[in-house]
Protein backbone atom coordinates (compact mmCIF):
# COMPACT_ATOMS: atom_id res chain seq x y z
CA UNK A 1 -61.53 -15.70 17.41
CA UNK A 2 -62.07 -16.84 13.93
CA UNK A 3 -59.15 -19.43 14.05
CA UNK A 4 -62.41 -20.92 16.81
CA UNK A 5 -65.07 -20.06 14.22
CA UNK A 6 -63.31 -22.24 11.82
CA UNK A 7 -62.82 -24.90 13.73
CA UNK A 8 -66.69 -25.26 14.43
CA UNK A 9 -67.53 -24.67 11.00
CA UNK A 10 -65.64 -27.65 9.90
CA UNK A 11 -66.83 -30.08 13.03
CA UNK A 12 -70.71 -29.57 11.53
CA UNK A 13 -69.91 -30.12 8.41
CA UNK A 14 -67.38 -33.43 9.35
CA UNK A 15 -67.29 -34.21 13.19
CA UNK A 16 -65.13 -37.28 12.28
CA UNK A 17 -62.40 -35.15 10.95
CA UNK A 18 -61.58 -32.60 13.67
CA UNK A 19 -58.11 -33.09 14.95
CA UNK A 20 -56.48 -32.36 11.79
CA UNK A 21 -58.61 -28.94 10.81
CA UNK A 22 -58.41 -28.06 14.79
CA UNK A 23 -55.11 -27.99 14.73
CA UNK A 24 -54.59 -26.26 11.21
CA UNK A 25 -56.89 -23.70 12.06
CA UNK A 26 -55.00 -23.13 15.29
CA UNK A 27 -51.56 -23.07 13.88
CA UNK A 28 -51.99 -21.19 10.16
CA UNK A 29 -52.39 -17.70 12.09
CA UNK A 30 -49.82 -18.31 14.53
CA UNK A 31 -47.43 -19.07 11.44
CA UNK A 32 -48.76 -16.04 9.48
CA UNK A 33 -48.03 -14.30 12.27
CA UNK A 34 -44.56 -15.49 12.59
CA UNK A 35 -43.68 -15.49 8.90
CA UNK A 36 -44.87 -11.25 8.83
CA UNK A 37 -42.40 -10.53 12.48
CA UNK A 38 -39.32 -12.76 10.80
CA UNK A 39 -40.03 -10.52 7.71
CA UNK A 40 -40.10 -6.87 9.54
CA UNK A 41 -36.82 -8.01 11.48
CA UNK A 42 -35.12 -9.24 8.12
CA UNK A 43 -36.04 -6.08 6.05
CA UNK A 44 -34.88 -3.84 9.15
CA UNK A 45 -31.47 -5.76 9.58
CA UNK A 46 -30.98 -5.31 5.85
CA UNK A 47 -32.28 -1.26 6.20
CA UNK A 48 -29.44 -1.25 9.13
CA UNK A 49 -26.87 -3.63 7.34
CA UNK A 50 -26.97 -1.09 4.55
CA UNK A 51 -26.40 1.98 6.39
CA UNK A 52 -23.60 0.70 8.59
CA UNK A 53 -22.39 -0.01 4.90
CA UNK A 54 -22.42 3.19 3.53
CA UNK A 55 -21.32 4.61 6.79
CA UNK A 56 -18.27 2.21 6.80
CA UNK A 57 -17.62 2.96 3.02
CA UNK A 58 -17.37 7.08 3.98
CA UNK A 59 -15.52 6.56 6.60
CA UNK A 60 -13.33 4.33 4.25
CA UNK A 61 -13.41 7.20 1.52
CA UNK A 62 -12.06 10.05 3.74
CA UNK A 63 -9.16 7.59 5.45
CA UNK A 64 -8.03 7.60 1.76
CA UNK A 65 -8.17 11.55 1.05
CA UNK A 66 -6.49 11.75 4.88
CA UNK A 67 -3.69 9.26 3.41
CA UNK A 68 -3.25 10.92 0.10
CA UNK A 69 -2.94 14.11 1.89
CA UNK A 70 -0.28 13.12 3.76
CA UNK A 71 1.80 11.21 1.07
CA UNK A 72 1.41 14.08 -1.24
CA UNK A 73 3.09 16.31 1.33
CA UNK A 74 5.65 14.48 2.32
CA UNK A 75 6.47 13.89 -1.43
CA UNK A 76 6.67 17.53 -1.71
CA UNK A 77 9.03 17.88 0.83
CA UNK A 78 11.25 14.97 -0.21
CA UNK A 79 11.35 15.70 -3.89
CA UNK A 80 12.35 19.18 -3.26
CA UNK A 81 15.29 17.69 -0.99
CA UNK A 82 16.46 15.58 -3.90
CA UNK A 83 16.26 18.36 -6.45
CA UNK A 84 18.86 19.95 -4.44
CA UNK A 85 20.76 17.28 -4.31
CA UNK A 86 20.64 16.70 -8.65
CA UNK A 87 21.76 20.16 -8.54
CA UNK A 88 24.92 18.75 -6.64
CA UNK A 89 25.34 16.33 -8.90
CA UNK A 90 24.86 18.64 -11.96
CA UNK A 91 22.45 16.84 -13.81
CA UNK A 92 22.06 17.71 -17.15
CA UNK A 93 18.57 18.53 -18.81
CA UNK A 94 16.18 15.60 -19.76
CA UNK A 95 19.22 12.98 -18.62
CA UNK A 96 18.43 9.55 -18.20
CA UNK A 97 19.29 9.72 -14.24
CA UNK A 98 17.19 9.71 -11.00
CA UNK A 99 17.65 9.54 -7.23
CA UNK A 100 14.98 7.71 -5.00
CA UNK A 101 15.31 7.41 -1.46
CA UNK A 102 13.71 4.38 -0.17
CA UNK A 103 12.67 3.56 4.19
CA UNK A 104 12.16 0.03 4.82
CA UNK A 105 8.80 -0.92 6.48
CA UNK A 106 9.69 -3.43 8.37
CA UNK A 107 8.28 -6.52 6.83
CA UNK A 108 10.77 -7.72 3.76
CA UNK A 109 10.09 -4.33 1.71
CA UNK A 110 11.42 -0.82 0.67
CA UNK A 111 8.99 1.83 0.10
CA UNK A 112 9.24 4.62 -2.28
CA UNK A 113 9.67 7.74 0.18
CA UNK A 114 10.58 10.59 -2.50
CA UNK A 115 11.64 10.54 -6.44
CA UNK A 116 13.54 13.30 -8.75
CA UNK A 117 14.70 12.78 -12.31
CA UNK A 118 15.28 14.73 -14.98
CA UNK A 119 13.39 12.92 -17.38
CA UNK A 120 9.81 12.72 -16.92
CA UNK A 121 9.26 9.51 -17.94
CA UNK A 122 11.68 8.40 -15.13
CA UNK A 123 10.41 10.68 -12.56
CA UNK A 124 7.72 8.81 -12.63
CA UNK A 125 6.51 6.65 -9.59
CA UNK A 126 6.94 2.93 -10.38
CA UNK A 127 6.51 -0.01 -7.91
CA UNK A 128 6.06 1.89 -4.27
CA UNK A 129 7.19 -1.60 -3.09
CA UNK A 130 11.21 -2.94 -3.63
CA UNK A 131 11.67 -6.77 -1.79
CA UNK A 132 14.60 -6.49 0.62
CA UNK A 133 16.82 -9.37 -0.67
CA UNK A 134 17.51 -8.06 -4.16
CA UNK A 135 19.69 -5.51 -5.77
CA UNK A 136 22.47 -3.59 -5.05
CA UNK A 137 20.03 -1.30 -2.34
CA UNK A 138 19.67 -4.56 -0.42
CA UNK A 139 23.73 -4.93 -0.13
CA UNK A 140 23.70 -0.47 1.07
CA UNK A 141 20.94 -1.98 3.80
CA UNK A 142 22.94 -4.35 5.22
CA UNK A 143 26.58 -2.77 4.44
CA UNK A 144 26.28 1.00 4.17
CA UNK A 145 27.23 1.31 0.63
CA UNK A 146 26.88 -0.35 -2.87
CA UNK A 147 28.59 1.06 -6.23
CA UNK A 148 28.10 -0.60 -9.61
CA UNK A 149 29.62 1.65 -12.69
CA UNK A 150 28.26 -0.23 -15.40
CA UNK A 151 25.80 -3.40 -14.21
CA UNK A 152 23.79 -5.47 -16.72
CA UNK A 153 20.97 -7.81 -15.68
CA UNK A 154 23.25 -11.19 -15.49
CA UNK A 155 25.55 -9.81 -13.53
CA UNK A 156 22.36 -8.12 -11.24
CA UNK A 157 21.16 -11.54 -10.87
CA UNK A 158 23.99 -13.71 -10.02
CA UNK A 159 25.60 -10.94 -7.48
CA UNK A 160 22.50 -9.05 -6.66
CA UNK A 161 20.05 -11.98 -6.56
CA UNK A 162 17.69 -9.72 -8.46
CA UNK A 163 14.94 -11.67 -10.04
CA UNK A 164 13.84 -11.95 -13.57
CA UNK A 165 10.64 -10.47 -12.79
CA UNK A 166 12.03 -7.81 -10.72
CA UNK A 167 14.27 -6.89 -13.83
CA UNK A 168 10.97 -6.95 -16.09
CA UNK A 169 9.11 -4.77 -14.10
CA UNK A 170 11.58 -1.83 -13.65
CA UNK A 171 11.00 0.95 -15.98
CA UNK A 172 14.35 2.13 -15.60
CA UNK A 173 16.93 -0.27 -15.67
CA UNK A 174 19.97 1.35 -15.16
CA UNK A 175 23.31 0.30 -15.30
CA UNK A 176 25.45 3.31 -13.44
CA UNK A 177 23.93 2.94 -9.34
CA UNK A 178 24.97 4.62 -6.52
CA UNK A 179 23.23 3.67 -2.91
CA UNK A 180 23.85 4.68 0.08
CA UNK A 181 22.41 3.72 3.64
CA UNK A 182 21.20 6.77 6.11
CA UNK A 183 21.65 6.15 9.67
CA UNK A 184 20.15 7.97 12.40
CA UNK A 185 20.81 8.38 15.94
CA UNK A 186 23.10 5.64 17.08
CA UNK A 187 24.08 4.54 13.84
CA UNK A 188 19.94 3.07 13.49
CA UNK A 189 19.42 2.66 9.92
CA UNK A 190 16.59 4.93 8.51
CA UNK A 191 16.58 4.58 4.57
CA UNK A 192 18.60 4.33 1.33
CA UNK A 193 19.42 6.38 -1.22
CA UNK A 194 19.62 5.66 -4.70
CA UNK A 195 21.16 7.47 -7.31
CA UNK A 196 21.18 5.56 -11.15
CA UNK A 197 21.57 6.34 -14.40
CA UNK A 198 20.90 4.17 -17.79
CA UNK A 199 24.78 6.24 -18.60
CA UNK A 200 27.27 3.55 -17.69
CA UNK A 201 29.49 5.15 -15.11
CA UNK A 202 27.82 8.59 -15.03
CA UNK A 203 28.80 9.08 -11.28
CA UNK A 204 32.18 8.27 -10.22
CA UNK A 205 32.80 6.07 -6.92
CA UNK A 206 34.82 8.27 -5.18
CA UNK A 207 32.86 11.62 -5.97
CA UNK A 208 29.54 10.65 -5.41
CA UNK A 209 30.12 8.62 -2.15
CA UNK A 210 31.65 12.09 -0.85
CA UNK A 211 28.75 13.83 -1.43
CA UNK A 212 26.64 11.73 -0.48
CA UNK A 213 28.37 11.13 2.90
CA UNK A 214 28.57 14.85 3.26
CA UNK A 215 24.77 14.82 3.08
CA UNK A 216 23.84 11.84 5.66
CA UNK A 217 23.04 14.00 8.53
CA UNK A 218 20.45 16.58 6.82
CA UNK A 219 18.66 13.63 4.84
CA UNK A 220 18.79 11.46 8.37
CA UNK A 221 17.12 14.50 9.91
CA UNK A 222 14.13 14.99 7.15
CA UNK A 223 13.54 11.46 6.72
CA UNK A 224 13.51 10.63 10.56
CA UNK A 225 11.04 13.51 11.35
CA UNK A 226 8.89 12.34 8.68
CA UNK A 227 8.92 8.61 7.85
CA UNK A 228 6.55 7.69 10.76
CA UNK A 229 4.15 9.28 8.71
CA UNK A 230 4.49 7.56 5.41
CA UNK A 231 1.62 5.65 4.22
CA UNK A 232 3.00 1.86 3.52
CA UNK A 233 0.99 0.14 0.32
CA UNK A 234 1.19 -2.91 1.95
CA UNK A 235 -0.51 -1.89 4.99
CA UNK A 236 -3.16 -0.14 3.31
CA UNK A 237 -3.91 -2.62 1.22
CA UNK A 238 -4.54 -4.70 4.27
CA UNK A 239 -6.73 -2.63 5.55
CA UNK A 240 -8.99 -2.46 2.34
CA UNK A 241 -7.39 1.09 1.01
């Protein structure tokens, strides 16, 4: 071996210095060696590392499209189901009114199941998440119904609890709200629904609790066949979606 050819060469030319060039000569190949095998295994765990993440980042990709599938067909549904229901409550073109229904997911929040407004601006989807202790659709959660003809932010806030920053982020703040809980089979609470307008007492009490009542069993029966199936933005942002 040449490592051994070394070694001799350097004993002629200095016998008293042998240890040291012995045991370089021994070791420097050894360590070349071991330097070139810790390289191929580094560049093929990166090679690897950077297909599992492109593989992870596709499968990431079509979880999305499979989610935004899904929420855009249940919105479909949904809104259609409250466009119905604005024809009920004779909305007039371009009027500062919506109705929202809203399924809780189980961890402080509402989620934004379904929206219809005359107004585009309003129709709009907003925050997808409400917090549970706030407003008058966290009093229809816990007591079945809320009514406020004509509410303005300090009264929101010391009744309500509804936070300044809640009330700053709300593209719509209405004053005229309507909610009312949907119950399913025995009596389980499913969602809320919110009717508002920015048109102080647009919807009286009495009228549009009847109708509303009148149409808890064929909302409870849409929104329990399909709310298992509603993306939550909290989960999904969890998971990296």
């Amino acid at each position: 071996m040449w490592d051994k050819d070394f070694a001799d060469f350097i004993f002629k030319l200095d016998p008293t210095h042998t240890g040291l060039h012995t045991f370089l000569a021994s070791f420097i190949p050894w360590s070349a060696i071991g330097f070139f095998l810790a390289s191929v295994a580094c560049s093929s765990l990166r090679i690897f590392t950077q297909k599992s993440i492109g593989e992870l980042e596709a499968a990431l990709a079509d979880e999305r499209d499979k989610i935004n599938i899904i929420a855009n067909n249940i919105e479909t549904v949904v809104n259609g189901l409250l466009l119905k229901l604005a024809e009920k409550l004779a909305f007039d073109r371009g009027e500062p009114s919506r109705i929202t229904i809203y399924v809780h997911n189980g961890d402080n929040y509402f989620i934004s199941f379904g929206r219809y407004s005359p107004d585009p601006l309003f129709a709009k989807k907003g925050r997808n998440l409400l917090p549970d202790d706030q407003g008058c659709i966290s009093t229809a959660w816990h007591a079945d119904w809320c009514y406020e003809g004509d509410l303005r932010f300090i009264e929101s806030r010391r009744r309500y609890n509804v936070q300044k920053a809640t009330h700053d982020a709300q593209r719509m703040r209405a004053r005229n709200f309507a909610v009312k809980r949907i119950n399913g089979d025995k009596n389980q609470p499913l969602a809320v629904v919110v009717v508002e307008s920015k048109i102080p007492n647009r919807f009286p009490e009495a009228a549009i609790k009847q109708l509303l009542d009148n149409e808890e069993t064929y909302f409870a029966e849409i929104i329990g066949s399909l709310r298992d199936h509603i993306p939550d933005p909290a989960d999904a942002k969890r998971r990296g979606f």
